[in-house]
Protein backbone atom coordinates (compact mmCIF):
# COMPACT_ATOMS: atom_id res chain seq x y z
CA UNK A 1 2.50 18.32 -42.86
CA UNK A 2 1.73 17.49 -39.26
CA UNK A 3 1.34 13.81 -38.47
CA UNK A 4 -2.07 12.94 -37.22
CA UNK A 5 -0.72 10.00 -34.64
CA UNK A 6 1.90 12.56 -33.13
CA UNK A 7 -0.96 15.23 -32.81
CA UNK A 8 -3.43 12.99 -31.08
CA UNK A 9 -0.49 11.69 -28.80
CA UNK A 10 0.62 15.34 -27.52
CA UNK A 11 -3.06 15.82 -27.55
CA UNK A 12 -3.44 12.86 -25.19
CA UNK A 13 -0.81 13.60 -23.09
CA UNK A 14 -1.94 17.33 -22.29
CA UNK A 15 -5.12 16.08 -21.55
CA UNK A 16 -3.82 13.39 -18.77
CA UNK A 17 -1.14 16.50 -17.95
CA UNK A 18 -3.97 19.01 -16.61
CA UNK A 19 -6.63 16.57 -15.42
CA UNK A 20 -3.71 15.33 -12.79
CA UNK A 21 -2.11 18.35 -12.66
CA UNK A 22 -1.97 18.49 -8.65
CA UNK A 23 -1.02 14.77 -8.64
CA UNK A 24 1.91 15.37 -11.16
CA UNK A 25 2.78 18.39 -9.23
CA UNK A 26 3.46 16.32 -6.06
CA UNK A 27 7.08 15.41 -6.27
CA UNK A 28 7.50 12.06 -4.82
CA UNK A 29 4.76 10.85 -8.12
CA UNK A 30 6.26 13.28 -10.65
CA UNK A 31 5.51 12.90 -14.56
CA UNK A 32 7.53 9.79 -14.17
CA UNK A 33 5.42 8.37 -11.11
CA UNK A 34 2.21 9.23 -12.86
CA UNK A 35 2.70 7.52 -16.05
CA UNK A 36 3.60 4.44 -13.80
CA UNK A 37 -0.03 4.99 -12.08
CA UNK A 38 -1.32 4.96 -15.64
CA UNK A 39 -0.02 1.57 -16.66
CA UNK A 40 -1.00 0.26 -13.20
CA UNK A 41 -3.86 -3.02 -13.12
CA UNK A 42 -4.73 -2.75 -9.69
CA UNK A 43 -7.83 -5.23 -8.16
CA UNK A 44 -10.46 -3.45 -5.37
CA UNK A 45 -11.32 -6.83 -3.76
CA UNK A 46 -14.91 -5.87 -1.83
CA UNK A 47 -16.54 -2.37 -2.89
CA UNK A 48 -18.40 -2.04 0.25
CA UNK A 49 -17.25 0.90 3.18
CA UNK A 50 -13.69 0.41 2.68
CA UNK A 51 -13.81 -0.68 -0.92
CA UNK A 52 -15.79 2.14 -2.24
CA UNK A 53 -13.69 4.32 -0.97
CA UNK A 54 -10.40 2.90 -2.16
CA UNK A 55 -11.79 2.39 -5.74
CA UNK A 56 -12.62 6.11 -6.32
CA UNK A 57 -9.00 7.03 -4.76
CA UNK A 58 -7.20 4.98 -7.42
CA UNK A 59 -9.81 5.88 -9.69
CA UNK A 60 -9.19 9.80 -9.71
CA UNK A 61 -5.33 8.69 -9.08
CA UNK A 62 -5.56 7.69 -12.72
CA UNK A 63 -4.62 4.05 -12.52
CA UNK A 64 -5.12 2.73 -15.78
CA UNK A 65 -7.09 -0.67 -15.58
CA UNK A 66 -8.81 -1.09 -12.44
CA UNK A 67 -10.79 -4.24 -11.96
CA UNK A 68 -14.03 -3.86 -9.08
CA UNK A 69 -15.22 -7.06 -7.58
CA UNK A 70 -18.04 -7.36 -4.94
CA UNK A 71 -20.65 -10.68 -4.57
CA UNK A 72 -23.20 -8.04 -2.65
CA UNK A 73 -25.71 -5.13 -3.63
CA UNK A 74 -26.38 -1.97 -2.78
CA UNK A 75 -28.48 -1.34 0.23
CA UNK A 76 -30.27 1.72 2.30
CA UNK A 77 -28.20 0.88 5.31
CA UNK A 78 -25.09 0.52 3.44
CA UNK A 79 -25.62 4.78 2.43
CA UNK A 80 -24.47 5.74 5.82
CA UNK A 81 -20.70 4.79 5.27
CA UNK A 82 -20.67 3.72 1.43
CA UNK A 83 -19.62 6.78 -0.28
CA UNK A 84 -19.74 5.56 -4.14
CA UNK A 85 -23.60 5.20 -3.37
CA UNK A 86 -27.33 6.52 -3.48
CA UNK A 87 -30.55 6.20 -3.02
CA UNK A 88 -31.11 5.10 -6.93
CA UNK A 89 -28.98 2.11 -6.38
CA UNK A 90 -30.48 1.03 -3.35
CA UNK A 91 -33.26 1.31 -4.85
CA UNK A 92 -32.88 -0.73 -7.94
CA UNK A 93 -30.77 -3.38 -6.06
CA UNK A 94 -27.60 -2.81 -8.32
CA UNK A 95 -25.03 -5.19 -8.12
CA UNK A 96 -21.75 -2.95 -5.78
CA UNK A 97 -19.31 -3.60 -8.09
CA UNK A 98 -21.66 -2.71 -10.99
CA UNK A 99 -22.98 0.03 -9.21
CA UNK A 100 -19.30 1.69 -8.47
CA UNK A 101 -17.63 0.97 -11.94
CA UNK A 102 -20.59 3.43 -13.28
CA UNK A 103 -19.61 5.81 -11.26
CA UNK A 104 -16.30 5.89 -11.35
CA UNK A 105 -16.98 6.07 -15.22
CA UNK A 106 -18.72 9.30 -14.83
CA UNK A 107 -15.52 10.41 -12.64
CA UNK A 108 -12.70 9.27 -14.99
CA UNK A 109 -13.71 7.68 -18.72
CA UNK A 110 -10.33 7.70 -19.97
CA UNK A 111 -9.37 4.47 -17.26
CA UNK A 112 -10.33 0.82 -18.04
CA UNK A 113 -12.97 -0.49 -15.78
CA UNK A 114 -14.25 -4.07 -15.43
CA UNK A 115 -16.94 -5.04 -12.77
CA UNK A 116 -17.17 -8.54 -11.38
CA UNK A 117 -20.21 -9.36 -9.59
CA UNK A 118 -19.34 -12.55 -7.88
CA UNK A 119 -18.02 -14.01 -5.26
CA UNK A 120 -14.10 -13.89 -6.18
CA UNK A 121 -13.47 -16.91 -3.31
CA UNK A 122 -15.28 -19.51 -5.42
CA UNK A 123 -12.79 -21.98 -7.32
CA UNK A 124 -10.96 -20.91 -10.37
CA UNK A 125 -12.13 -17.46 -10.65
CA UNK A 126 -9.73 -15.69 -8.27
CA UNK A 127 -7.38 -16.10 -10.82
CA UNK A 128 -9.32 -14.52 -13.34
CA UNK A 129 -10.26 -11.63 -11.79
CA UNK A 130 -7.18 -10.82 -10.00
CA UNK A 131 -4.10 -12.71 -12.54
CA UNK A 132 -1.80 -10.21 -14.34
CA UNK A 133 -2.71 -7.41 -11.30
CA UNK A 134 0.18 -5.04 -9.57
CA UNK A 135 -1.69 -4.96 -6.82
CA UNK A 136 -4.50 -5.91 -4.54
CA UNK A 137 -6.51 -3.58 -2.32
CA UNK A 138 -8.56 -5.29 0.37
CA UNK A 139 -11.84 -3.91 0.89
CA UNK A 140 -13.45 -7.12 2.17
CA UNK A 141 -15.69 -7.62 5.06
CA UNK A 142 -14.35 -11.06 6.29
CA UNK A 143 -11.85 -12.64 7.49
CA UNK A 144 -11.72 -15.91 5.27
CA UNK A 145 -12.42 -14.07 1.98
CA UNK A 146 -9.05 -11.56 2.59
CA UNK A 147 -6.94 -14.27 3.61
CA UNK A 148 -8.12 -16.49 0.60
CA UNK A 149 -7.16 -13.33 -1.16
CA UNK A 150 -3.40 -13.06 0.95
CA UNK A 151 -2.76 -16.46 -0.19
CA UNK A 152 -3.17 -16.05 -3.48
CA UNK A 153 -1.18 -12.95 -3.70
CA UNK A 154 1.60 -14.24 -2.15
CA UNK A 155 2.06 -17.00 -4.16
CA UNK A 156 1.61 -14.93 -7.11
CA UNK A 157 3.57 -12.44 -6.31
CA UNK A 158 1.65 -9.10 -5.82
CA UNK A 159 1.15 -6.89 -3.05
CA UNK A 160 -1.55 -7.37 -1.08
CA UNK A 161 -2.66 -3.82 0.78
CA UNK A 162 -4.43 -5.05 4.01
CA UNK A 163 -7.39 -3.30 6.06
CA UNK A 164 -9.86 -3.67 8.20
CA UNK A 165 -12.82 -1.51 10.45
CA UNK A 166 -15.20 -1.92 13.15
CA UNK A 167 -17.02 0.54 15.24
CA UNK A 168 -14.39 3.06 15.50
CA UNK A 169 -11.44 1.43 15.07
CA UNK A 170 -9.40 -0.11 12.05
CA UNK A 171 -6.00 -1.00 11.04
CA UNK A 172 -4.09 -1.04 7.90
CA UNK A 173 -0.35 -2.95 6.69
CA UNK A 174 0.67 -3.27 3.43
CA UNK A 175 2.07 -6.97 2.87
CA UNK A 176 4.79 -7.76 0.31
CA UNK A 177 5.64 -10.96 -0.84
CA UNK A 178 8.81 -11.68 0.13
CA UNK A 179 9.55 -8.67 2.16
CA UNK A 180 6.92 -9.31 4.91
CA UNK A 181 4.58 -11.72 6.73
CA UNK A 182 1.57 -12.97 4.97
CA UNK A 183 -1.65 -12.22 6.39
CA UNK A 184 -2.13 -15.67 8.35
CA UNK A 185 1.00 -15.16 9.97
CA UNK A 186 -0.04 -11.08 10.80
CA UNK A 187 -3.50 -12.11 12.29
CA UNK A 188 -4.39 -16.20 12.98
CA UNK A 189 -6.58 -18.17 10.90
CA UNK A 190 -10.34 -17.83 10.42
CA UNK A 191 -11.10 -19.40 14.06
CA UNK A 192 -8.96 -16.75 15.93
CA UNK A 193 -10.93 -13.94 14.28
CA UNK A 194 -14.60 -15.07 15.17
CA UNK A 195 -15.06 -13.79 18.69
CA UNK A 196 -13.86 -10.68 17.82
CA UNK A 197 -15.86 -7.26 16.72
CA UNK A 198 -17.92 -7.28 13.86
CA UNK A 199 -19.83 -4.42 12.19
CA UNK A 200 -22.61 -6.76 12.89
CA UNK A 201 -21.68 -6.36 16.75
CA UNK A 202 -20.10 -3.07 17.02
CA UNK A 203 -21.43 -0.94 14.18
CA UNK A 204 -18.92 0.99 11.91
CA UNK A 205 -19.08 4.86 11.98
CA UNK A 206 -17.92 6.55 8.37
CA UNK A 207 -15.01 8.86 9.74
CA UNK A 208 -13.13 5.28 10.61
CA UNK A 209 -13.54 3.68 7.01
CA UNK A 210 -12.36 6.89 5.53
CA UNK A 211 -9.02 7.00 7.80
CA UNK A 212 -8.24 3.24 6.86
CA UNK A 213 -8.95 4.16 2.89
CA UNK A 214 -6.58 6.94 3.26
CA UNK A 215 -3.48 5.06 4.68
CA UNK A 216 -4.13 2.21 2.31
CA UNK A 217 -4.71 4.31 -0.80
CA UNK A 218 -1.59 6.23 0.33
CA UNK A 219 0.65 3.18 0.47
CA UNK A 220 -1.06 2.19 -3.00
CA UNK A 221 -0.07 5.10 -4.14
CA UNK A 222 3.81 4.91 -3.45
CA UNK A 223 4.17 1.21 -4.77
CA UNK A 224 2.31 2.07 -8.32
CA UNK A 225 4.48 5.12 -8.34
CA UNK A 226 7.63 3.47 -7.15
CA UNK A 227 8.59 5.24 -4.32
CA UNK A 228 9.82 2.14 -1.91
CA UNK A 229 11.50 3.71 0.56
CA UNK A 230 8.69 5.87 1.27
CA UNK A 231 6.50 2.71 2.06
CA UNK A 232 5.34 2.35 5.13
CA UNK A 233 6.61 -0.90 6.77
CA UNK A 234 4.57 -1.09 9.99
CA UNK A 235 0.82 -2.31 11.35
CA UNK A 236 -0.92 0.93 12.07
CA UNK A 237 -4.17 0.35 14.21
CA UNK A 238 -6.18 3.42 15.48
CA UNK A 239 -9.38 3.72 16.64
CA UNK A 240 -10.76 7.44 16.32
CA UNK A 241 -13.54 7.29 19.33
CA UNK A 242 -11.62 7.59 21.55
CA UNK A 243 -8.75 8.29 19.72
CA UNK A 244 -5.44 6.50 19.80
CA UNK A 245 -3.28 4.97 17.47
CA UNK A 246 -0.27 2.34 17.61
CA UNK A 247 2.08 0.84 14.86
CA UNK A 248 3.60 -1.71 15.28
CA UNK A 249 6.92 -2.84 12.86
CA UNK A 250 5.66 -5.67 10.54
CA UNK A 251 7.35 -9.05 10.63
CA UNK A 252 9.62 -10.41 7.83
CA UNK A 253 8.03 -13.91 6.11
CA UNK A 254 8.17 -16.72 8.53
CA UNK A 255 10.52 -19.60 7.87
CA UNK A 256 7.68 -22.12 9.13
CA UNK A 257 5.03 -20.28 6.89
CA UNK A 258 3.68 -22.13 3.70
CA UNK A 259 2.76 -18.89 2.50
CA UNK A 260 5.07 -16.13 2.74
CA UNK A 261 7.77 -18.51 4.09
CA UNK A 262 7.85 -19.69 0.30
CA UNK A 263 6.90 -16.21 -1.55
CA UNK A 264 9.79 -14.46 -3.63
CA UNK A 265 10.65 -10.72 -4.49
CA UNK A 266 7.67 -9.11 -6.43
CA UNK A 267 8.51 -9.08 -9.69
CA UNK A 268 6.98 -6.04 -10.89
CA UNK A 269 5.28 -4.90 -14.48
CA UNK A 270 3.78 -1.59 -13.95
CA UNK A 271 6.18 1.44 -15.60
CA UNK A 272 6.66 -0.73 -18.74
CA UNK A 273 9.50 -3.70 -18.34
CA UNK A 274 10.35 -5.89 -15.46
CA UNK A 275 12.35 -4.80 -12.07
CA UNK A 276 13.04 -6.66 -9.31
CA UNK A 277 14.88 -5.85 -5.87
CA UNK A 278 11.90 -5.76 -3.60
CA UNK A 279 12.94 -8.03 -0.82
CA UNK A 280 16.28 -6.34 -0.49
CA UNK A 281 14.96 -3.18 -0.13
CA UNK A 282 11.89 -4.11 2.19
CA UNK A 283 13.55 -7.13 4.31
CA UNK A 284 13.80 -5.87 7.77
CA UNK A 285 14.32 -8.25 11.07
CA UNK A 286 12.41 -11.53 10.93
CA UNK A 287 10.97 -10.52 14.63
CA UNK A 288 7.92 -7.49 14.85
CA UNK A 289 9.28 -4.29 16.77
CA UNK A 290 6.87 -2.41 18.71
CA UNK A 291 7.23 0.86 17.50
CA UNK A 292 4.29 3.05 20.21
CA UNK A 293 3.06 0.05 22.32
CA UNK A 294 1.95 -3.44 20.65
CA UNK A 295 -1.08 -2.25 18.38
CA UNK A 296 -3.30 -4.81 19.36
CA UNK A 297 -5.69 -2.59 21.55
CA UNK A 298 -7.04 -1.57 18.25
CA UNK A 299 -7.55 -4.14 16.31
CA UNK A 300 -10.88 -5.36 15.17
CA UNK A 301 -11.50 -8.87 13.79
CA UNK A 302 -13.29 -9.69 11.01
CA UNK A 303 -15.76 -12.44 11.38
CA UNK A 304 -15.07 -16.11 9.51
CA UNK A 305 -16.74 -16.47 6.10
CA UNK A 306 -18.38 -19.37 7.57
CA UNK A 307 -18.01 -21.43 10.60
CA UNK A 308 -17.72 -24.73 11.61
CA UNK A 309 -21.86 -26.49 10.60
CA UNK A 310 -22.69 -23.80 8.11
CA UNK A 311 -19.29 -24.77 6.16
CA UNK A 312 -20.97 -28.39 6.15
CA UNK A 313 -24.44 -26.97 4.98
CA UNK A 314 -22.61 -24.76 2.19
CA UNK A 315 -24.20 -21.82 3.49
CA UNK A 316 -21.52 -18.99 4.12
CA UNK A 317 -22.44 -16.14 7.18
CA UNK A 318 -21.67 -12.94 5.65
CA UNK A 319 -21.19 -10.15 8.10
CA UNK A 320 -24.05 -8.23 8.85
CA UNK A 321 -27.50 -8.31 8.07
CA UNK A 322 -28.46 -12.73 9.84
CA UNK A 323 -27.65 -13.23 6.00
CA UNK A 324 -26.71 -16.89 4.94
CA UNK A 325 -25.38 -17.06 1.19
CA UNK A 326 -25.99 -20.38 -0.32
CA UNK A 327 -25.10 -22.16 -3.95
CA UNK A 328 -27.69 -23.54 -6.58
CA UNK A 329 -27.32 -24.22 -9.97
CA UNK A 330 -26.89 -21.45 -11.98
CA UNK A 331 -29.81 -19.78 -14.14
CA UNK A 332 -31.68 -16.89 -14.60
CA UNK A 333 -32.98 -15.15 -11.78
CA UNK A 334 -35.98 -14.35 -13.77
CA UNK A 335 -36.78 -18.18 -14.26
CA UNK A 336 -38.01 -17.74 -10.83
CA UNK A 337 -40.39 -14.69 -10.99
CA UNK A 338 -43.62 -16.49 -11.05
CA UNK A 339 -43.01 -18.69 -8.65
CA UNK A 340 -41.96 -16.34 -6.26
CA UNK A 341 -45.06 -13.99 -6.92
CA UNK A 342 -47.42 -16.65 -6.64
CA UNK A 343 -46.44 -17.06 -3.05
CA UNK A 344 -46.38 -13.56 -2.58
CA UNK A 345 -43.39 -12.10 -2.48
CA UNK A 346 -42.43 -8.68 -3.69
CA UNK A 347 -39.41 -8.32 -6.15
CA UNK A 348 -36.90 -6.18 -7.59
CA UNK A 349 -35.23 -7.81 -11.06
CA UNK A 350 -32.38 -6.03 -12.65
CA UNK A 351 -30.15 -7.63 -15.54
CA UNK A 352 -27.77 -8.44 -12.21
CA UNK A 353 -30.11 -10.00 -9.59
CA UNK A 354 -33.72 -10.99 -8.97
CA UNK A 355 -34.62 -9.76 -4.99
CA UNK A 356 -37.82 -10.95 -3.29
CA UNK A 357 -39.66 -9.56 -0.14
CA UNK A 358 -40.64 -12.74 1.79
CA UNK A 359 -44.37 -12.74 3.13
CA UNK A 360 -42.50 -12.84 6.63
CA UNK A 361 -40.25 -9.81 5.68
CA UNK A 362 -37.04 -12.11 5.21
CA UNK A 363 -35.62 -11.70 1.69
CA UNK A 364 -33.79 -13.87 -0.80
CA UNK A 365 -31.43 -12.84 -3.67
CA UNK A 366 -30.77 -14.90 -5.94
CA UNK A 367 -27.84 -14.22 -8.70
CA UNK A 368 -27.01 -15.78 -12.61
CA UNK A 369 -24.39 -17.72 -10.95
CA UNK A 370 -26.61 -19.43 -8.34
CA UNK A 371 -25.50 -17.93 -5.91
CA UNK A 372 -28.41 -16.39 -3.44
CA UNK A 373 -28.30 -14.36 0.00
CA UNK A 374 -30.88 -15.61 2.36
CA UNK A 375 -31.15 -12.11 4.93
CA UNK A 376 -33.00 -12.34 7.97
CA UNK A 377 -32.57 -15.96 8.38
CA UNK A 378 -31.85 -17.35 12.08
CA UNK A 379 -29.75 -20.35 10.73
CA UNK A 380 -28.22 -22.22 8.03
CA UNK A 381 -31.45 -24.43 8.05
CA UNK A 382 -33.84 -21.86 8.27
CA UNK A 383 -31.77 -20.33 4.67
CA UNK A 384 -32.36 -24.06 2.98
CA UNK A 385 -35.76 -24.24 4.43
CA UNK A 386 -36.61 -20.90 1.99
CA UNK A 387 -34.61 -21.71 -0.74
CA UNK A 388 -36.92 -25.61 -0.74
CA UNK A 389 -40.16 -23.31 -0.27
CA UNK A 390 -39.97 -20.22 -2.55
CA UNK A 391 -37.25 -21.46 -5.08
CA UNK A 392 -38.15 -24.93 -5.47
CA UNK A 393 -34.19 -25.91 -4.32
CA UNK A 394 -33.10 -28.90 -2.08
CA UNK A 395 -30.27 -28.22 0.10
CA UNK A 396 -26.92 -30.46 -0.90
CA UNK A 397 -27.23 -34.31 -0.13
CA UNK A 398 -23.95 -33.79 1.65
CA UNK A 399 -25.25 -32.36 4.17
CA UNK A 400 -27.66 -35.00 5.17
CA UNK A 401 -24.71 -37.38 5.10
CA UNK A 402 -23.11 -34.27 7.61
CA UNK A 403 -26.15 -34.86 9.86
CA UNK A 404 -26.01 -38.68 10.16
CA UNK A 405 -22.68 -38.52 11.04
């Protein structure tokens, strides 16, 4: 008599066998390198241009638990360079994260997915959202949220797969803890990154988010499969209009660095059991070797999360859009509906956000967790001014006490 468990095993397995057929075919990933992919918890940190992108590649990859996390929502301007996207969810004003995970559910339903529609910088919930991972993928927007996000992974322990675009140009470097440099010591602090390009300042074109996706999802790609010698080890930065590109050999951790100077060998858990040996086989010189020329032609920054008086004002500039994102107390979005209509706004409510149409065209989203995006705001005051007027919210005493001082 057959047994049923064996039978819906080799059942199993044939299935996972011809749906990544190609993949398995490929032999640096193998059978062996495949079932690593499937035991694989890997974090998409942003599912905007870059993150959309990288989310379906691990997705059809076949990593096993992949965890989507995004504090925006979908937009008709974002459908130009968003690929996960469409009209539908512009139109409804679905959550990203939300928005991609049911997607990527109608591309793979044999994979885990878990959506997290919040802002994963806020206290405490980094940790949730990204503890237990074997990886991070940035597909932020910002340069304080992905360095929040290189701290944390570095003290944790788990790679953190760097990238970044603007206009035409991006660059990508996969950082290991205690192998490589952290992301602080690769690019500065916020403050050296706000003068430089934006998408808010020089547009982004699609072609350049799909090259950075590609090199990133291709490095997260060897890792989960455990190919480590066929890591990359270098900054690449290319711009495709004009083209040119330059790579540039990544540093080891700095001595003087309270991040990665401190980080150990990744101690990794996908694969089933736990190997180390990471550092030794990643450690290179401690000083950056220009490979084709220095790489920094290329490189667009990211602008701060938020700078110097909104910080004070707890109202964070997200890129794009004049948008100012500022914290209430949490409830409902729905508790203010008839407020909002009574002073004639227009809204869109989903189970995820409530979004109004100001009288003036300037718009307000306001989340469960109280967070909202004030868009089309001139300043951090202006933001406040709405959220006092339409929601009924004072801005923080702290930042009267700010103002005096």
């Amino acid at each position: 008599m057959l047994d049923p468990a064996a039978t819906s095993r080799s059942e199993a397995q044939d299935a996972i066998q011809e749906r990544y057929s190609r993949q398995i075919r490929f032999a640096p990933i193998g059978w062996k390198g495949q079932r690593r992919i499937g035991q694989a918890v890997v974090l998409v940190a942003g599912t905007g241009s870059l993150g959309a992108s990288l989310a379906q590649h691990m997705a059809r990859a076949g990593v096993g638990e992949l965890r989507l996390a995004d504090r925006d929502y979908v937009e008709f301007s974002n459908l130009q360079r968003q690929m996960l996207f469409d009209e539908e969810d512009a139109r409804l004003a679905l959550p990203k994260a939300e928005a991609a995970a049911r997607k990527l559910r109608r591309i793979n339903g044999i994979i885990e997915l878990e959506a997290f529609a919040a802002d994963f910088t806020a206290p405490g919930l980094l940790e949730k959202i990204a503890g237990g991972c074997d990886l991070v993928l940035d597909g932020t927007d910002n340069a304080a949220a992905r360095l929040v996000l290189s701290d944390y992974c570095f003290r944790a322990g788990i790679p953190f797969l760097y990238g970044g675009v603007a206009g035409a140009a991006g660059m990508s470097a996969p950082l290991i803890p205690g192998a490589t440099c952290c992301l602080r010591c690769l690019i500065g602090g916020e403050e050296e990154q706000e003068s430089g390009q934006t998408c808010e300042t020089a547009g982004m074109i699609s072609p350049a988010v799909e090259m950075v996706a590609a090199l990133q999802a291709a490095e997260a790609l060897k890792w989960l499969a455990g190919d480590r010698e066929g890591m990359r080890r270098t900054l690449v930065s290319a711009s495709v209009w004009p083209y040119a590109m330059r790579e540039t050999k990544l540093p080891g951790p700095s001595r003087l660095c309270s991040i990665c100077g401190c980080a150990g060998a990744v101690q990794e858990r996908s694969g089933g059991g736990t190997r180390s040996g990471t550092q030794d086989a990643w450690r290179e010189d401690e000083e950056a070797e220009s490979l084709w020329g220095t790489g920094r032609e290329f490189l667009p920054k990211a602008a701060s999360e938020a700078a110097g008086s909104s910080r004070r004002q707890h109202a964070a500039v997200l890129c794009g859009r004049d948008t100012f994102q500022l914290q209430l107390e949490p409830a409902e979005p729905g508790t203010y509906e008839k407020r909002l209509e009574r002073l004639g706004c227009r809204l869109t409510l989903n189970p995820y956000l409530l979004r109004a149409v100001l009288p003036d065209n300037g718009k307000l989203v306001v989340f469960p967790d109280g967070r909202v995006l004030a868009q089309g705001a001139a300043d951090a005051d202006t933001a406040w001014e709405w959220c006092r007027h339409y929601l009924g919210a004072e801005a923080p005493e702290r930042e009267a006490k700010d103002e005096e001082a």
